[in-house]
N, C-alpha and C. Protein backbone atom coordinates (compact mmCIF):
# COMPACT_ATOMS: atom_id res chain seq x y z
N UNK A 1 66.56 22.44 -1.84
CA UNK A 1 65.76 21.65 -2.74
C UNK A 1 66.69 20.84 -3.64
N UNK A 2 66.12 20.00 -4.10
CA UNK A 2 67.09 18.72 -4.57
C UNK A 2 66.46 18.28 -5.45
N UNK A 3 67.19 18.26 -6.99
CA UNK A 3 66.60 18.19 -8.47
C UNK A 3 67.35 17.04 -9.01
N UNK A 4 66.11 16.49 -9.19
CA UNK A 4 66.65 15.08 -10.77
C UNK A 4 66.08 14.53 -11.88
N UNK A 5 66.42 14.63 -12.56
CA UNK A 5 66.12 14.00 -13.60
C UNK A 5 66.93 12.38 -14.19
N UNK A 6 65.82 11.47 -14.89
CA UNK A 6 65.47 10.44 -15.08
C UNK A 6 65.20 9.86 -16.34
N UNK A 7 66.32 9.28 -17.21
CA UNK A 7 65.05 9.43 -18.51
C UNK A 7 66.05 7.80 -19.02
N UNK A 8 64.76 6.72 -19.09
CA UNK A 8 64.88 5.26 -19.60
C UNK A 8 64.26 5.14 -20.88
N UNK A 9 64.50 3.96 -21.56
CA UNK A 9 63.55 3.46 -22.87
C UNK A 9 62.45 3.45 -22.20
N UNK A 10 61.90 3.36 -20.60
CA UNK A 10 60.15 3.21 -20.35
C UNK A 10 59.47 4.45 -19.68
N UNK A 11 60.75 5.36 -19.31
CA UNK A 11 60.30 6.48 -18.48
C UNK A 11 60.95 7.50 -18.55
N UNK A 12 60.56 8.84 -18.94
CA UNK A 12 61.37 10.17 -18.53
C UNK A 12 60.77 10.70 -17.27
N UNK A 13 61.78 11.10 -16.13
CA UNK A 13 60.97 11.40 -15.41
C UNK A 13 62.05 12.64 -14.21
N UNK A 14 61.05 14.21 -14.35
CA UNK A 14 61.95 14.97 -13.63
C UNK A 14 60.91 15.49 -12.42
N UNK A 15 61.65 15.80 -11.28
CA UNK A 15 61.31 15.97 -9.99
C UNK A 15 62.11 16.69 -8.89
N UNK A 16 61.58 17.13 -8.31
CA UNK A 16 62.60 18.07 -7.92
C UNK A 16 61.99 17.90 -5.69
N UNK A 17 62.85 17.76 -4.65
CA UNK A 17 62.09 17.44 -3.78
C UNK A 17 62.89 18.62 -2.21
N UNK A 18 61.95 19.12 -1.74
CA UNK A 18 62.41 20.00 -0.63
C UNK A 18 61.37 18.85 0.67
N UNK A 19 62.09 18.34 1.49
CA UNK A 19 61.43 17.49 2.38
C UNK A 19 61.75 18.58 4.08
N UNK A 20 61.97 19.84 4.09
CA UNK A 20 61.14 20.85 5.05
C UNK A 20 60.72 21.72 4.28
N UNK A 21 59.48 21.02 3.36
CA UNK A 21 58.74 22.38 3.19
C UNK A 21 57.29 21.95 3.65
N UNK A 22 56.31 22.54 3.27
CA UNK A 22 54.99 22.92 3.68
C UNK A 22 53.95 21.48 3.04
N UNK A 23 54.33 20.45 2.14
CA UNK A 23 53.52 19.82 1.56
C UNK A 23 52.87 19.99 0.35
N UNK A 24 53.29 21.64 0.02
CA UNK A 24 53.01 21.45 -1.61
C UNK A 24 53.38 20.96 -2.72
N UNK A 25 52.34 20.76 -3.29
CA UNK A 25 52.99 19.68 -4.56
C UNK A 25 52.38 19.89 -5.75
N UNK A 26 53.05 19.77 -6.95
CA UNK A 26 52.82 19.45 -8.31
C UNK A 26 53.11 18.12 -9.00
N UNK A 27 52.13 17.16 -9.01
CA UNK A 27 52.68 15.68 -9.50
C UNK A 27 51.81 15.33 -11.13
N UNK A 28 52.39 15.25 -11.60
CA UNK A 28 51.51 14.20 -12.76
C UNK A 28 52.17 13.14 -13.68
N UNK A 29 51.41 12.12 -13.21
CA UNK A 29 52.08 10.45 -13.74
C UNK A 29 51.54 10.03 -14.70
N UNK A 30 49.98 10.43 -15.25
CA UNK A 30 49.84 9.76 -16.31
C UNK A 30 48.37 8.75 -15.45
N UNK A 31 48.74 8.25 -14.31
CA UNK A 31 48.51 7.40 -13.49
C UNK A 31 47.03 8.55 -12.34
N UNK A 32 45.74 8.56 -12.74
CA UNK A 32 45.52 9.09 -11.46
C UNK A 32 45.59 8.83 -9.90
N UNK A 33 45.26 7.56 -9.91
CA UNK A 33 45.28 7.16 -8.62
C UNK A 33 46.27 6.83 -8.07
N UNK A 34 47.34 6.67 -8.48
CA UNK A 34 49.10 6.77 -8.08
C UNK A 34 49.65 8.85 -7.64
N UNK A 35 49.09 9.39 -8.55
CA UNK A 35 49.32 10.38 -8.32
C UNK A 35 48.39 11.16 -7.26
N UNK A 36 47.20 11.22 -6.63
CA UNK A 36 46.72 11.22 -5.63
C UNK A 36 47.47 10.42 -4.99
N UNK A 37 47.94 9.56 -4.39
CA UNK A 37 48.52 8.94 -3.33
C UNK A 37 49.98 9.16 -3.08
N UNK A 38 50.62 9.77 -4.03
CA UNK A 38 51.55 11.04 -4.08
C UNK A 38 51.34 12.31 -3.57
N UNK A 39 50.66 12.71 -3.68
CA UNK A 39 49.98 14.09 -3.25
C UNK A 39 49.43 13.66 -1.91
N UNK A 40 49.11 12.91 -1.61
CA UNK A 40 48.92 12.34 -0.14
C UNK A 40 50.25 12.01 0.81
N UNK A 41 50.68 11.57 0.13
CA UNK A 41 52.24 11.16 0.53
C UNK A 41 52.69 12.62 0.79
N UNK A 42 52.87 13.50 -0.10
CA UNK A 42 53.69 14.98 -0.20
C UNK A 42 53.37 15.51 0.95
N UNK A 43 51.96 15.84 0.86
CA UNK A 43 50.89 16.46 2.45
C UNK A 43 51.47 16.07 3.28
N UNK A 44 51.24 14.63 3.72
CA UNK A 44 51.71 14.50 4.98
C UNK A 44 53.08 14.34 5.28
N UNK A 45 53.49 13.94 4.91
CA UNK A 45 55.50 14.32 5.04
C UNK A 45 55.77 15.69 5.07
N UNK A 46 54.82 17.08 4.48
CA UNK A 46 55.21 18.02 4.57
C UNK A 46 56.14 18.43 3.72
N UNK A 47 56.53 17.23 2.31
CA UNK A 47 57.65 17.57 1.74
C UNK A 47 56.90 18.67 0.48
N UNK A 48 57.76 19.09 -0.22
CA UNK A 48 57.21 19.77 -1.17
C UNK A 48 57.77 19.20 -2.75
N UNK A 49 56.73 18.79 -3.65
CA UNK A 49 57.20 17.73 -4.42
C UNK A 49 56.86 18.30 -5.37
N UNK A 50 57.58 18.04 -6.69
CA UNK A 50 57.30 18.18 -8.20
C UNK A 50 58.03 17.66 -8.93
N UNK A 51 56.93 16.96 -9.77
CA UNK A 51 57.34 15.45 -10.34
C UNK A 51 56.82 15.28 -11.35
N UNK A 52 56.97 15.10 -12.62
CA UNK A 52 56.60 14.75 -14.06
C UNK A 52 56.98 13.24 -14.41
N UNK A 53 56.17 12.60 -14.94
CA UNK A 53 56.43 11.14 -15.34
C UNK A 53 55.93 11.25 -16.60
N UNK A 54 56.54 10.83 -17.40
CA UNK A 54 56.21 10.42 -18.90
C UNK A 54 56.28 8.46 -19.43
N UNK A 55 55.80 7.87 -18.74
CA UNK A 55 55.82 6.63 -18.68
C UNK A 55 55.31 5.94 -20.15
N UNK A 56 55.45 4.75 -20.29
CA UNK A 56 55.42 3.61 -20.98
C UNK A 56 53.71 3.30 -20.76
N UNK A 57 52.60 3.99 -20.58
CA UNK A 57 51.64 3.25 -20.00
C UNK A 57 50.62 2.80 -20.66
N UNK A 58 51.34 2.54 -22.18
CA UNK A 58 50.63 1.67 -22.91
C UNK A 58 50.50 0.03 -22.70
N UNK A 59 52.18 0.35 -22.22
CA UNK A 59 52.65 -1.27 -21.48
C UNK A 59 51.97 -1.65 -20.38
N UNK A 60 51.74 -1.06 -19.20
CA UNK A 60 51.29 -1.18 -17.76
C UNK A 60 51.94 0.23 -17.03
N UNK A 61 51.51 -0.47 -15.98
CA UNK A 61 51.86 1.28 -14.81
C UNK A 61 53.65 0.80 -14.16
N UNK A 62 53.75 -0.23 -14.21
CA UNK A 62 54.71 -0.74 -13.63
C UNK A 62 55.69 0.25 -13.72
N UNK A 63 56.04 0.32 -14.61
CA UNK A 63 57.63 1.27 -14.74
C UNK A 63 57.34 2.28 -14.41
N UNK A 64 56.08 3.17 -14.40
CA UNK A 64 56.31 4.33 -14.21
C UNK A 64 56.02 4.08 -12.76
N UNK A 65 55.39 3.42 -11.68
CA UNK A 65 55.43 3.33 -10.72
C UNK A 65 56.85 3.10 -9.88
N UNK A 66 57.17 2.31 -10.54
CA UNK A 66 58.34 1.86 -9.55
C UNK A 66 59.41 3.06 -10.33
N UNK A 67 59.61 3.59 -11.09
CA UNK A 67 60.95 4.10 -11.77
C UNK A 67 60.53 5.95 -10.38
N UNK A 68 58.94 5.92 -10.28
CA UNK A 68 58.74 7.47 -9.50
C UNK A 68 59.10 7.43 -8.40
N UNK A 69 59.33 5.85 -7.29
CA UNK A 69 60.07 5.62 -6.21
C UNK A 69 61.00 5.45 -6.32
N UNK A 70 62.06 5.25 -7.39
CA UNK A 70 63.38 5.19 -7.82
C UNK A 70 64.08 6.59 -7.53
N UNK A 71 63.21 7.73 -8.03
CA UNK A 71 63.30 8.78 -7.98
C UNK A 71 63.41 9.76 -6.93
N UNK A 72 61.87 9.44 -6.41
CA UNK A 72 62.03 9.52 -4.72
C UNK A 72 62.76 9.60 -3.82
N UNK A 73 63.14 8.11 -3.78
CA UNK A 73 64.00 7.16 -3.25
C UNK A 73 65.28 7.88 -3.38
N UNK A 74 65.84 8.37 -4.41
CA UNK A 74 66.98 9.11 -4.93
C UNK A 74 67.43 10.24 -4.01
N UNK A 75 66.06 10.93 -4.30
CA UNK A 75 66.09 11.97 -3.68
C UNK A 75 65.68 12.72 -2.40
N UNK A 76 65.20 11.76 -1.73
CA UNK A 76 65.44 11.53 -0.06
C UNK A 76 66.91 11.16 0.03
N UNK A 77 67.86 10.52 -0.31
CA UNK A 77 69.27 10.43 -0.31
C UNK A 77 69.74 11.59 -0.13
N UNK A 78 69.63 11.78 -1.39
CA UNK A 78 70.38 13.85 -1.36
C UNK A 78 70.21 14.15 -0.25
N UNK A 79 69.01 14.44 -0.10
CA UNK A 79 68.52 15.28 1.05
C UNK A 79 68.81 14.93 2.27
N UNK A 80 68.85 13.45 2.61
CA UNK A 80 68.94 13.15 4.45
C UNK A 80 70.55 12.94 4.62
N UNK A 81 71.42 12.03 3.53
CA UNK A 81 72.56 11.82 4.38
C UNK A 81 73.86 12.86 3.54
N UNK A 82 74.52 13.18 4.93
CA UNK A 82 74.85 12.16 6.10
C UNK A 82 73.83 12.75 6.91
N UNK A 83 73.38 11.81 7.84
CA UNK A 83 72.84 12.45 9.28
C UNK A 83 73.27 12.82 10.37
N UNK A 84 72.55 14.18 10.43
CA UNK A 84 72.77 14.71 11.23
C UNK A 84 72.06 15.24 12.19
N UNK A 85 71.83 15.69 13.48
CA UNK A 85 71.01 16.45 14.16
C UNK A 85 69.31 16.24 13.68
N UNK A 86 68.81 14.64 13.76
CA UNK A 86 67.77 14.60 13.28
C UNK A 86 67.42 13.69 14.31
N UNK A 87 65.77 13.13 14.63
CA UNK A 87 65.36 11.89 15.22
C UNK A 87 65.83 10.55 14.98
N UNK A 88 66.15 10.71 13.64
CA UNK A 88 66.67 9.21 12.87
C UNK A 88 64.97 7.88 13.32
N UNK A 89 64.35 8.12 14.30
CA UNK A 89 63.20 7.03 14.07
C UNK A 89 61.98 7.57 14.28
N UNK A 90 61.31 7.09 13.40
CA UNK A 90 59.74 7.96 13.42
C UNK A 90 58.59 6.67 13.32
N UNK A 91 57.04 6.62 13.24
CA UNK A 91 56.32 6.12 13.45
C UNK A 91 55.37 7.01 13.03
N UNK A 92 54.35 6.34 12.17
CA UNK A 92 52.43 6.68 12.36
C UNK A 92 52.07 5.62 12.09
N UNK A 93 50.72 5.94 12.81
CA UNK A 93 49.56 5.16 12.20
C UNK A 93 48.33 6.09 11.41
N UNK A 94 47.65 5.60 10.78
CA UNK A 94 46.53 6.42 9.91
C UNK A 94 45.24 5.82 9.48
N UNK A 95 44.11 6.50 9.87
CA UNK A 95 43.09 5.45 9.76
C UNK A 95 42.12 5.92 9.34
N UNK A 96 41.75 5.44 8.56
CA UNK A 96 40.72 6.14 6.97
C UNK A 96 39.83 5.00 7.11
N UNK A 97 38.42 5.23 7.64
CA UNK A 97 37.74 4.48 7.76
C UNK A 97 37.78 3.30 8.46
N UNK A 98 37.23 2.27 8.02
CA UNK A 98 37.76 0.71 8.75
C UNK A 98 39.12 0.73 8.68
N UNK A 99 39.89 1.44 7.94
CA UNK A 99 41.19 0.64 7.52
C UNK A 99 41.94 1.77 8.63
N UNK A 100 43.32 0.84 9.24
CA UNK A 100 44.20 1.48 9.49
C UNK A 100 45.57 0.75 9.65
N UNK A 101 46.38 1.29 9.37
CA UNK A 101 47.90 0.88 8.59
C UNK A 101 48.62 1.95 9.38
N UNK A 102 49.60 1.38 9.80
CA UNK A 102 50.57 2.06 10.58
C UNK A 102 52.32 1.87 9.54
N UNK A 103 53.12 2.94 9.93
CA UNK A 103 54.50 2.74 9.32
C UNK A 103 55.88 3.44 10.47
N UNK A 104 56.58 1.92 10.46
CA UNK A 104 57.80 2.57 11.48
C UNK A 104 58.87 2.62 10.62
N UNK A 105 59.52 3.92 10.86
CA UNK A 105 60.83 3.96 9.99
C UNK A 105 62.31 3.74 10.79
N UNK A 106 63.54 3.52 10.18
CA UNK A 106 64.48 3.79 10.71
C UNK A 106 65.65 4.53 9.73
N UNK A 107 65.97 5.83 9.71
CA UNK A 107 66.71 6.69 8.88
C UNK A 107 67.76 6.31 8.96
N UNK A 108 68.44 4.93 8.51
CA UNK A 108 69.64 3.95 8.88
C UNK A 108 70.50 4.15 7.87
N UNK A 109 70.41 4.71 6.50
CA UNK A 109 71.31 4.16 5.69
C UNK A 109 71.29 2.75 5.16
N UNK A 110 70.16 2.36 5.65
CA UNK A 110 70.32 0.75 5.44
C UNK A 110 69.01 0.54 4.42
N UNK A 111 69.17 -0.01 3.64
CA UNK A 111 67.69 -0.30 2.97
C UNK A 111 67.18 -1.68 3.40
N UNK A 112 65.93 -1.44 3.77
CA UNK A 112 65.15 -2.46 4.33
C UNK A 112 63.45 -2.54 4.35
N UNK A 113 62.72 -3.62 3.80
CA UNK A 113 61.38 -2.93 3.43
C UNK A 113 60.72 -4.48 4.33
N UNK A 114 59.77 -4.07 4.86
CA UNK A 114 59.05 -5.29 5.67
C UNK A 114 57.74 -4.54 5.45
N UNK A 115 56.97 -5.17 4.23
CA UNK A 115 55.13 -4.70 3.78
C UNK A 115 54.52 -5.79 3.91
N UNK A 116 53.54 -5.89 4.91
CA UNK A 116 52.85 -6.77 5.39
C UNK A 116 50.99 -6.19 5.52
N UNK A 117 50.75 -6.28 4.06
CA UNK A 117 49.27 -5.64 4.38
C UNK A 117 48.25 -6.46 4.37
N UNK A 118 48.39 -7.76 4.46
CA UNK A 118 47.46 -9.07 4.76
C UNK A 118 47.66 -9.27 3.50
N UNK A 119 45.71 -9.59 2.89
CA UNK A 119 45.23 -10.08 1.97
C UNK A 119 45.39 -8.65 0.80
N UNK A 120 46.37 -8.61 0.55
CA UNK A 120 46.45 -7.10 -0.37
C UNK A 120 46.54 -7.51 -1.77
N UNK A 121 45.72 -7.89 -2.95
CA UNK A 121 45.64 -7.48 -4.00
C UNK A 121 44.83 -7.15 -4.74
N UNK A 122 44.58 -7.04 -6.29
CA UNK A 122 43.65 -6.82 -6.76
C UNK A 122 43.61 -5.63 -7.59
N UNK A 123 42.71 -4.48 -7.83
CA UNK A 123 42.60 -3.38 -8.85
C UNK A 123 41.65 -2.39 -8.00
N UNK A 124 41.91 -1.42 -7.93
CA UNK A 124 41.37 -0.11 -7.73
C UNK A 124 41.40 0.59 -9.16
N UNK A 125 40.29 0.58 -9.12
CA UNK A 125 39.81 1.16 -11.20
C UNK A 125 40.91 0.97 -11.86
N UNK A 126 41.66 0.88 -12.57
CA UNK A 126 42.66 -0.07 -13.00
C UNK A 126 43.76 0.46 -13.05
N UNK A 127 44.21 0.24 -11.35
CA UNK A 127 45.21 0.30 -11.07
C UNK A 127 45.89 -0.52 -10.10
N UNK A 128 46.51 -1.36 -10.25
CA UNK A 128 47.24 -2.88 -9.76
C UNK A 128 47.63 -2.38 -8.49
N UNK A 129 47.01 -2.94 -7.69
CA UNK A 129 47.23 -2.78 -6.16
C UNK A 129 48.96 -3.51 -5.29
N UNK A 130 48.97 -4.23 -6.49
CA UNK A 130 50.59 -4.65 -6.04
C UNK A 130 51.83 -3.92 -6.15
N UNK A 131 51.31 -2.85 -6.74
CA UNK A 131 52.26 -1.88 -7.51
C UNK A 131 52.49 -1.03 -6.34
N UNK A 132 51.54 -1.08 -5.20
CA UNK A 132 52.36 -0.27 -3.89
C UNK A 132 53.01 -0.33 -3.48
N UNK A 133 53.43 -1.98 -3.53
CA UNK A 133 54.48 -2.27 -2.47
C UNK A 133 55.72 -2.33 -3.19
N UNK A 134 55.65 -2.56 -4.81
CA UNK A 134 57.20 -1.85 -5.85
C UNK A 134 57.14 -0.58 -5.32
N UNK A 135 56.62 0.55 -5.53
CA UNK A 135 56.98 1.43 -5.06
C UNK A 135 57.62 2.16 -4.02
N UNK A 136 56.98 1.06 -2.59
CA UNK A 136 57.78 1.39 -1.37
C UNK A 136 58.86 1.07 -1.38
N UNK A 137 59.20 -0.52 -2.28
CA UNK A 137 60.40 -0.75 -2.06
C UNK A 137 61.32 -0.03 -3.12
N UNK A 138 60.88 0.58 -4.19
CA UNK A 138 62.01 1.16 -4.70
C UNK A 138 62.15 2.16 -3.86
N UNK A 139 61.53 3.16 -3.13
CA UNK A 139 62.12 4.22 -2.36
C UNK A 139 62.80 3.99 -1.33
N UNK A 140 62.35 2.93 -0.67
CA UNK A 140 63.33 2.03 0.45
C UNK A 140 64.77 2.31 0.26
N UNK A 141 64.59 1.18 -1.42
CA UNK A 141 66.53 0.78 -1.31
C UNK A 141 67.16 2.05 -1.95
N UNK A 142 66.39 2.88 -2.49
CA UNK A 142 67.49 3.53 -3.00
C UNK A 142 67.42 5.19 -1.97
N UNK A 143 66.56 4.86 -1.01
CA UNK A 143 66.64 6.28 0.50
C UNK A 143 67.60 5.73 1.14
N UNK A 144 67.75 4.10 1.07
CA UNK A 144 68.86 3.53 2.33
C UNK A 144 68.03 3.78 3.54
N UNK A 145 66.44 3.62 3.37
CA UNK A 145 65.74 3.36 4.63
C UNK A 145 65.41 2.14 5.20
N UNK A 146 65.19 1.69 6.33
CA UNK A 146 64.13 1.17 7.16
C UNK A 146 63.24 1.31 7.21
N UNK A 147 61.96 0.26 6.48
CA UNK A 147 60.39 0.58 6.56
C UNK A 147 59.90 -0.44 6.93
N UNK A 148 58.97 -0.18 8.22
CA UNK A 148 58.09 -1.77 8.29
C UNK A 148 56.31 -0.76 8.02
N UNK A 149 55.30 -1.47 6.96
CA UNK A 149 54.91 -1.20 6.24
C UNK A 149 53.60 -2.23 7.04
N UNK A 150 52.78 -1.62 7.44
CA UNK A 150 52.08 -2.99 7.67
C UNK A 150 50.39 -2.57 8.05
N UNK A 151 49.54 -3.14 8.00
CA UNK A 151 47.79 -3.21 8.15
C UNK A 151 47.33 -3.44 9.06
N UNK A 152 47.32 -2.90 10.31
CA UNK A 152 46.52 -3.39 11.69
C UNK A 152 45.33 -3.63 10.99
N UNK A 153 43.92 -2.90 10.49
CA UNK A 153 42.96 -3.60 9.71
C UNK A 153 42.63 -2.96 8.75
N UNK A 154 41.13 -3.60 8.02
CA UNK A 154 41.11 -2.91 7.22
C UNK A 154 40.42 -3.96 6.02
N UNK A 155 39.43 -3.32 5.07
CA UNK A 155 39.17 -4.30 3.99
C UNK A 155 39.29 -3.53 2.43
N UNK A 156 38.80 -2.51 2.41
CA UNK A 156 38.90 -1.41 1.56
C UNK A 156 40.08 -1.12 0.85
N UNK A 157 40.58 -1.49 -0.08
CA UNK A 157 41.60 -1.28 -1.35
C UNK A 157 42.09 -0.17 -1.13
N UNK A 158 41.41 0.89 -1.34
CA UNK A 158 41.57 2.28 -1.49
C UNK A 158 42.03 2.91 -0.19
N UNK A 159 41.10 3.09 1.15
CA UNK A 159 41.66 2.99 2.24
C UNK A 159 42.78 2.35 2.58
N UNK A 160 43.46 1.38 2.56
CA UNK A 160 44.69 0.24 2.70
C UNK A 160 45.16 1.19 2.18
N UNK A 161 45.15 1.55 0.84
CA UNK A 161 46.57 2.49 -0.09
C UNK A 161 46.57 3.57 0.58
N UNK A 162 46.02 4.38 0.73
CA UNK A 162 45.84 5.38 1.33
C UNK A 162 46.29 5.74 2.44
N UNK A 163 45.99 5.19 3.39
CA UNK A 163 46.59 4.79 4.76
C UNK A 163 48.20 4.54 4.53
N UNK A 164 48.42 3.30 3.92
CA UNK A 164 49.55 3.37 3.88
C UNK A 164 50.86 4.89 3.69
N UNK A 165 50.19 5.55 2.28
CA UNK A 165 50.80 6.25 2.14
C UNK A 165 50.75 7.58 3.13
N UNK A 166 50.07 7.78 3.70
CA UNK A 166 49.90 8.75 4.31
C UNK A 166 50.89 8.24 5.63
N UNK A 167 50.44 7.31 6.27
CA UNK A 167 51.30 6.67 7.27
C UNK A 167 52.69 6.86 7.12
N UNK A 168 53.27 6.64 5.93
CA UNK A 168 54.63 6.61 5.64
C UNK A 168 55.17 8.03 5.41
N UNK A 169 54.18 9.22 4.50
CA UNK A 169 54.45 10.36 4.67
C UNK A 169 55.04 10.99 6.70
N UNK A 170 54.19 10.58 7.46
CA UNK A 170 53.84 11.04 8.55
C UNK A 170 55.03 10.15 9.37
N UNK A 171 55.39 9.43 9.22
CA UNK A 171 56.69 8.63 9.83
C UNK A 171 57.66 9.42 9.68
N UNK A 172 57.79 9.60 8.33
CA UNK A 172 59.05 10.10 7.42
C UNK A 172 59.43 11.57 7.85
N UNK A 173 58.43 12.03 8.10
CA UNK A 173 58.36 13.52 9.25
C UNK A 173 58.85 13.71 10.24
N UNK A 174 58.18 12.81 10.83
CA UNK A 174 58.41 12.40 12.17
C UNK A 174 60.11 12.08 12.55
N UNK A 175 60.17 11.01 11.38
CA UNK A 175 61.84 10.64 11.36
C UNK A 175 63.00 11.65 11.32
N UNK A 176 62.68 12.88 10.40
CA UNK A 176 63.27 13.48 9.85
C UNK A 176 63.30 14.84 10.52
N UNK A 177 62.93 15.23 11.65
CA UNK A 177 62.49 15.81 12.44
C UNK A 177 63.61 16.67 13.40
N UNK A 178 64.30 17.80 13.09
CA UNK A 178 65.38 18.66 13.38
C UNK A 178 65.83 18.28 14.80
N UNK A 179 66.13 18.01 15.44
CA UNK A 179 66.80 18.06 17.16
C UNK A 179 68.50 18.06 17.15
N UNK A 180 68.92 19.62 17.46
CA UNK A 180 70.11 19.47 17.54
C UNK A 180 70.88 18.96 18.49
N UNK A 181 70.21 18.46 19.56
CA UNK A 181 70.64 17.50 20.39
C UNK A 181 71.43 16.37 20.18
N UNK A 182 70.60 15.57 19.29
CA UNK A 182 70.81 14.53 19.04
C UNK A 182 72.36 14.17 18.37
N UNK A 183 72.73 15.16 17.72
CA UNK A 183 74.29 15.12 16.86
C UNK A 183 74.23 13.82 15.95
N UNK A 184 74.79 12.65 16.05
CA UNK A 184 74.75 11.87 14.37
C UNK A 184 73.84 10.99 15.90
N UNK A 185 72.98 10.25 15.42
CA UNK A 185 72.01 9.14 16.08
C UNK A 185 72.36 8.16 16.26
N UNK A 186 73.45 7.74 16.94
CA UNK A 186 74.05 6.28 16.40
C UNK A 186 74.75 6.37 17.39
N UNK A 187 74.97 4.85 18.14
CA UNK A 187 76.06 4.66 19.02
C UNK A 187 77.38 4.60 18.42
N UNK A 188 77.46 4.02 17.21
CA UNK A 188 78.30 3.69 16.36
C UNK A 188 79.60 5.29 15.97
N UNK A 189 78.71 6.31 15.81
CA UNK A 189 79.05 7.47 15.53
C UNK A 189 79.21 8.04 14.28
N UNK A 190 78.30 7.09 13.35
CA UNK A 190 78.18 7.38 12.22
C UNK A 190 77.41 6.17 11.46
N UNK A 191 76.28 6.80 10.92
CA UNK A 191 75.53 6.10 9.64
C UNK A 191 75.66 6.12 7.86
């Protein structure tokens, strides 16, 4: 398990992340509907998460959104490299109603974010729907992942988020996924 703490003029924020465990989680942001989609995220990745945010959210959600994928993001680092004896590429799709959103990863070391969810903005009870895709990308650059992030369909706000995150939990699994076969994943012979 892999512990950090976080603390800005807009955010204190400690978390602690085991990504082979069972999916349990303890999250609270301040934020409900960010934190359900955390706890969605946790589930399906299987990681086991606990996470405190003390945010700025008199200002907006912003910082505490993006500073909790900062975090994340951090701490998927710890945890994956160097790689070793893993899949290194994973994939889901997830489909919550009309909506379904698929996510391909690549456990590269490389940070790279490609979110393509169409017509995506707007408010889910007031919470800024743009603020998903800060989030992915702060966990992106600072996991040193590969994410393509994207909406086969879908009209539903909530579903779209949802999907997404779950999708990306379930990639990230997938990606991360023990085979001692494999030795470092790379023609190269190192990531």
């Amino acid at each position: 398990m892999k512990e950090l703490q976080r603390n800005t003029k807009e955010t204190q924020i400690t978390a602690s992340l085991e990504i082979y465990g069972s999916g349990k989680n303890d999250i609270t942001t301040g934020i409900g509907f960010f934190t359900h989609m955390l706890e969605a995220f946790s589930k399906h990745a299987l990681f086991d998460l606990h996470l405190v945010c003390n945010g700025d959210l008199e200002v907006d959600y912003h910082h505490s959104v993006e500073d909790c994928g900062i975090v994340i993001g951090s701490l998927l680092k710890q945890s994956i490299y160097p790689i070793e004896g893993i899949e290194r590429f994973g994939n889901g799709a997830v489909v919550m109603d009309e909506a379904c959103v698929e996510c391909d990863i690549d456990v590269s070391n490389r940070a790279f974010l490609v979110f393509d969810m169409g017509d995506f903005g707007g408010k889910i009870g007031n919470f800024d729907v743009e603020l998903v895709e800060e989030w992915f990308r702060a966990v992106c650059f600072n996991a040193n992942l590969s994410v393509h992030v994207y909406a086969k369909r879908g009209k539903n706000l909530h579903h779209l988020t949802e999907a997404a995150f779950k999708a990306f939990g379930l990639a990230l699994r997938r990606a991360l996924t023990k085979n001692p076969r494999v030795l470092i994943p790379s023609t190269k012979g190192c990531l």
